[in-house]
C-alpha atoms as a PDB file:
ATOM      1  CA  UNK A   1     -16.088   6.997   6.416  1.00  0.00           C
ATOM      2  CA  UNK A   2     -14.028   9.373   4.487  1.00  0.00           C
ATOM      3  CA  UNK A   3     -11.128   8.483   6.549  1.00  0.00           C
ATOM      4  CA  UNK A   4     -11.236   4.850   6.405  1.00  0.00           C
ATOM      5  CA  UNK A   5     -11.388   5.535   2.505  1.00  0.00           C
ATOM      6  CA  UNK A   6      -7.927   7.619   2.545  1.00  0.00           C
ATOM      7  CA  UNK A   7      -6.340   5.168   5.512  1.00  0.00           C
ATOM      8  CA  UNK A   8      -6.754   2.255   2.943  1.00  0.00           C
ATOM      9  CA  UNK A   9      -5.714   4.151  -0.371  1.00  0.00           C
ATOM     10  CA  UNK A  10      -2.758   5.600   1.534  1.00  0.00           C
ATOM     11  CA  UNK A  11      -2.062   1.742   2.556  1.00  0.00           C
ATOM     12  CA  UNK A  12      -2.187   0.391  -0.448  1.00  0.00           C
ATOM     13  CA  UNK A  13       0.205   2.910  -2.237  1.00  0.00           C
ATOM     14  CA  UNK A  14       2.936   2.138   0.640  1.00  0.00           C
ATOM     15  CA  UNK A  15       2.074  -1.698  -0.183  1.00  0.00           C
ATOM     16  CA  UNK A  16       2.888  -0.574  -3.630  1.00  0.00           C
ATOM     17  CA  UNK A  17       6.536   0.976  -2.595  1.00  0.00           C
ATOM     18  CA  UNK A  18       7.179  -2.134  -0.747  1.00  0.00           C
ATOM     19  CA  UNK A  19       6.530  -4.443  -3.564  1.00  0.00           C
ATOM     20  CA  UNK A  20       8.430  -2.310  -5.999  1.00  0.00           C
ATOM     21  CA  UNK A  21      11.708  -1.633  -3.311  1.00  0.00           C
ATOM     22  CA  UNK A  22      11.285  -5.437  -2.588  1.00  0.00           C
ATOM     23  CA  UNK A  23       9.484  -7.488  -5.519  1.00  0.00           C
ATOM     24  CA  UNK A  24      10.904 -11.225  -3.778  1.00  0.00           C
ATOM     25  CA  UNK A  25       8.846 -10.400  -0.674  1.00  0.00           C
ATOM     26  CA  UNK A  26       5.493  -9.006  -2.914  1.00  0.00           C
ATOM     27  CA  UNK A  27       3.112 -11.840  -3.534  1.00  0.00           C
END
């Protein structure tokens, strides 16, 4: 499940950029 582990860490740091480029649409 090593995968699944870097799939969701690599998701959450794009979530990150999003919120950052685009804090009106981070909640």
């Amino acid at each position: 499940m090593d995968i699944f582990n870097c799939y969701k860490l690599l998701l959450g740091l794009h979530a990150h950029v999003i919120g950052r480029m685009w804090p009106m649409n981070y909640r």
